[in-house]
C-alpha atoms as a PDB file:
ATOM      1  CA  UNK A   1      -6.328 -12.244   2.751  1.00  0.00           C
ATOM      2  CA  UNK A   2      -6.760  -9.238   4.884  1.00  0.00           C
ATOM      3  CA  UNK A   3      -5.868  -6.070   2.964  1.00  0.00           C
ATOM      4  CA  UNK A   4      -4.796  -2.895   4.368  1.00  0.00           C
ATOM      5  CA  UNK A   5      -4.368   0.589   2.947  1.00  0.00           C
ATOM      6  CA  UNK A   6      -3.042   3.106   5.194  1.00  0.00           C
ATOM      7  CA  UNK A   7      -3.321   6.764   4.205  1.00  0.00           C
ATOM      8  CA  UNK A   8      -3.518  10.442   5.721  1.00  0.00           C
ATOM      9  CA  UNK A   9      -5.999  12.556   4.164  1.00  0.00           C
ATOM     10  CA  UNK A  10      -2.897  15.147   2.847  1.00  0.00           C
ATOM     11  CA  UNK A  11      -1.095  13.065   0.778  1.00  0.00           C
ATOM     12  CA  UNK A  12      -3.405  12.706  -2.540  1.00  0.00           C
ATOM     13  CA  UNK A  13      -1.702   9.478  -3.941  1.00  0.00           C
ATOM     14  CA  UNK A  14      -3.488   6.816  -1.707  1.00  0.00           C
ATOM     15  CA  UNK A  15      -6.462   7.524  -3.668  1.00  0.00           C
ATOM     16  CA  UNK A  16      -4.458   6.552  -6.869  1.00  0.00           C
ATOM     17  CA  UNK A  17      -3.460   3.276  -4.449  1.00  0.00           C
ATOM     18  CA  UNK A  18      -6.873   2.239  -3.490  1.00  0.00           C
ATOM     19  CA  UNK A  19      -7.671   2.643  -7.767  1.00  0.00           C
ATOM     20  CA  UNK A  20      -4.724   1.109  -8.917  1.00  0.00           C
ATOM     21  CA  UNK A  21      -5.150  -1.694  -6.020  1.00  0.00           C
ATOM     22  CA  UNK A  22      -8.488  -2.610  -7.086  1.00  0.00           C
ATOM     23  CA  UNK A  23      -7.835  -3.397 -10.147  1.00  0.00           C
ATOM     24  CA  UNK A  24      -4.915  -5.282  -8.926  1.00  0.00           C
ATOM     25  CA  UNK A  25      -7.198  -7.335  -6.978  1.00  0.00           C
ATOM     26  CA  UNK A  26      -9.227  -8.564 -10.026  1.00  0.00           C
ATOM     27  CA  UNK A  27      -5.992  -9.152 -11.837  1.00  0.00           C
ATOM     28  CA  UNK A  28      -4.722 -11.660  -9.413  1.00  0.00           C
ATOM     29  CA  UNK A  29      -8.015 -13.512  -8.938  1.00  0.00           C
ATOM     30  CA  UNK A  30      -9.272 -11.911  -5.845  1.00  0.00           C
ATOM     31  CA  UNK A  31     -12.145  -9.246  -7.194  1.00  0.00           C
ATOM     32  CA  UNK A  32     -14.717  -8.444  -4.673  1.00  0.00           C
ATOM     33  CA  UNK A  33     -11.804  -8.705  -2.099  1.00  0.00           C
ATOM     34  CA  UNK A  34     -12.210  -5.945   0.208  1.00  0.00           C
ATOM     35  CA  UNK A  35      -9.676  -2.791   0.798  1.00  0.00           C
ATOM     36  CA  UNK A  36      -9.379  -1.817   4.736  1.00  0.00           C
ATOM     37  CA  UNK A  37      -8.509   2.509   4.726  1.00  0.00           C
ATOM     38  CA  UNK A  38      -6.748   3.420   7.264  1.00  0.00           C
ATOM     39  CA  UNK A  39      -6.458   6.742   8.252  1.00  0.00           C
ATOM     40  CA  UNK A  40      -3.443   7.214  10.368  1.00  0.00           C
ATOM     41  CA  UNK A  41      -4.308  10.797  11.823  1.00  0.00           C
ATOM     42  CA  UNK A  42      -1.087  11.991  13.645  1.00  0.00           C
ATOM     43  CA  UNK A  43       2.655  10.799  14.442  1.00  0.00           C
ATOM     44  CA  UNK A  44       1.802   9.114  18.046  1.00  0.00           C
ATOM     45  CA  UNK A  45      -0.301   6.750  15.329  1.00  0.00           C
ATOM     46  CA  UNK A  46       2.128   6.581  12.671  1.00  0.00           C
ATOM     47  CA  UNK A  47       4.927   5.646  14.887  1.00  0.00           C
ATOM     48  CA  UNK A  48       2.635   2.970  16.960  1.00  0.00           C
ATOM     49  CA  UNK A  49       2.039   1.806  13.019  1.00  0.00           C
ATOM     50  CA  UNK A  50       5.132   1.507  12.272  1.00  0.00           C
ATOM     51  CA  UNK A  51       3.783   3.648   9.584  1.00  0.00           C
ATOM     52  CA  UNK A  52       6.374   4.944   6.606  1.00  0.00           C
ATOM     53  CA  UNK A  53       4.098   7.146   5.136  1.00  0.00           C
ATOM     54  CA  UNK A  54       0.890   7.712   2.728  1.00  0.00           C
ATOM     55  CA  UNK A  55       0.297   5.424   0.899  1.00  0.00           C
ATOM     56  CA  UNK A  56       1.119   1.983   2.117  1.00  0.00           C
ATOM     57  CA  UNK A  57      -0.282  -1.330   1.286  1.00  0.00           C
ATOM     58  CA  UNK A  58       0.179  -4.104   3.833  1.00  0.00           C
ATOM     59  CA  UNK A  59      -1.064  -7.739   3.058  1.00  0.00           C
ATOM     60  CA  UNK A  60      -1.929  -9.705   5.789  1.00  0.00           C
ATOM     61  CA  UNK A  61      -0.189  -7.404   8.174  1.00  0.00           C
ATOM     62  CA  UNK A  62       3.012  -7.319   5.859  1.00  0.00           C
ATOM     63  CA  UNK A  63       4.330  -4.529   3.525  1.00  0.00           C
ATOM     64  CA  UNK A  64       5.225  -5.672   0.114  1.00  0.00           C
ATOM     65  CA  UNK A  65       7.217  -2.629  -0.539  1.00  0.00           C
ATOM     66  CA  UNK A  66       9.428  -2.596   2.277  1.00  0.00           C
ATOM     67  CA  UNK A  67      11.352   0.593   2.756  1.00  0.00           C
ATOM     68  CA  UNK A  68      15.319   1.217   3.528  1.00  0.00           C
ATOM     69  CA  UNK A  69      15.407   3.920   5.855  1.00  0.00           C
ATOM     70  CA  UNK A  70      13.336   2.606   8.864  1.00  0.00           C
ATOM     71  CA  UNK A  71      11.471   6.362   9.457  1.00  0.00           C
ATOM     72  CA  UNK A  72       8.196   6.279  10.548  1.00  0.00           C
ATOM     73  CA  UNK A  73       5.640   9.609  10.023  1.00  0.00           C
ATOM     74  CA  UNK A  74       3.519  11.797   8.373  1.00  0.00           C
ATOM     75  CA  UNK A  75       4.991  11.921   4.884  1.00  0.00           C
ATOM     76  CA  UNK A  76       4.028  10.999   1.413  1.00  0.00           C
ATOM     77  CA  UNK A  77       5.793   7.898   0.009  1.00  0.00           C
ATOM     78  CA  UNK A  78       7.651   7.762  -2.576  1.00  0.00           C
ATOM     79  CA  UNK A  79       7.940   3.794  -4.475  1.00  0.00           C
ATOM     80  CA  UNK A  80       9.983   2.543  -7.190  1.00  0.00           C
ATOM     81  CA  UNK A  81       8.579   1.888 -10.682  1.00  0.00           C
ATOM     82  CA  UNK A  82       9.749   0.696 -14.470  1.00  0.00           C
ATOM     83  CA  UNK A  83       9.306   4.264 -14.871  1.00  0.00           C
ATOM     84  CA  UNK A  84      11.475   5.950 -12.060  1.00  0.00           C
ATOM     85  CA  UNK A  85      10.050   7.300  -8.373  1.00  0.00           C
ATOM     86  CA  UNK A  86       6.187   7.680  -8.275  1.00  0.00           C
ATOM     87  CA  UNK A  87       3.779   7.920  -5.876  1.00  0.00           C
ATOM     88  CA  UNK A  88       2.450   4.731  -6.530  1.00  0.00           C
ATOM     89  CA  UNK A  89       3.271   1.350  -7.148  1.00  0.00           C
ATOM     90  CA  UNK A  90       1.955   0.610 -10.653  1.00  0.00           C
ATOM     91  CA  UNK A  91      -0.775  -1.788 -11.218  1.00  0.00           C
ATOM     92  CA  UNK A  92       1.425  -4.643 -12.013  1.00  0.00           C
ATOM     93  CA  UNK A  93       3.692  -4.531  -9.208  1.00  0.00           C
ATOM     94  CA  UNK A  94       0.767  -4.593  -6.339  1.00  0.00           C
ATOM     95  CA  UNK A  95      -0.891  -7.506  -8.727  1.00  0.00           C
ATOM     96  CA  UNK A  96       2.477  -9.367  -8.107  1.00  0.00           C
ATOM     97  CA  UNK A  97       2.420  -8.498  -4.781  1.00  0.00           C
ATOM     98  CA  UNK A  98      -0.693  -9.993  -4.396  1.00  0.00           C
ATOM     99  CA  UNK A  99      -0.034 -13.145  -6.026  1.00  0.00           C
ATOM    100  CA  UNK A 100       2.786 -13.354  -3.995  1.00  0.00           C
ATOM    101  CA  UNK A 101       0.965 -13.107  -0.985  1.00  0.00           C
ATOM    102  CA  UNK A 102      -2.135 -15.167  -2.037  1.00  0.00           C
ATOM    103  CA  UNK A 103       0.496 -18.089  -2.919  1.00  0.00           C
ATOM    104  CA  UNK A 104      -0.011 -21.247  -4.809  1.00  0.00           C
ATOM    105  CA  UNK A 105      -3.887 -21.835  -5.161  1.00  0.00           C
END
């Protein structure tokens, strides 16, 4: 499974993504699987990206957290959790994601 995190620097919560998405990894089987950063370093990228802002996760070129509005940028994304809007995806929603994604073994 190829496994993508795409970031800019300015936005602080990818760092909390790549944690959170480790451990996630070893969760659904997969530990030692490696993370991909992506830096996405201006809005001629992020739009070529398709890009909806800092952090996403794609797996195997697909975004498990697709968003509504279609926008494409520089921004810091916002995801939806048991707990209301957060920065992040909690650990248990990128470990079903991944499972997901992995499918049937």
């Amino acid at each position: 499974m190829n496994v993508q995190l795409l970031h800019f620097t300015a936005c602080p919560h990818w760092r909390t993504v790549h944690a959170r998405l480790t451990e996630a990894l070893t969760r659904a089987g997969l530990p030692g699987q490696p993370v991909e950063l992506v830096e996405v370093g201006n809005d001629e990228d992020a739009e070529a990206l398709l890009f909806p802002g800092s952090p996403t996760v794609r797996l195997d070129g697909n975004d498990p957290f697709p968003h509504a509005d279609g926008a494409h940028g520089l921004t810091c994304r916002v995801y939806r959790t048991p707990d209301g809007l957060a920065g992040s995806p909690t650990v248990e929603q990128l470990t079903e994601a991944l499972v997901a994604a992995r499918g049937p073994r």
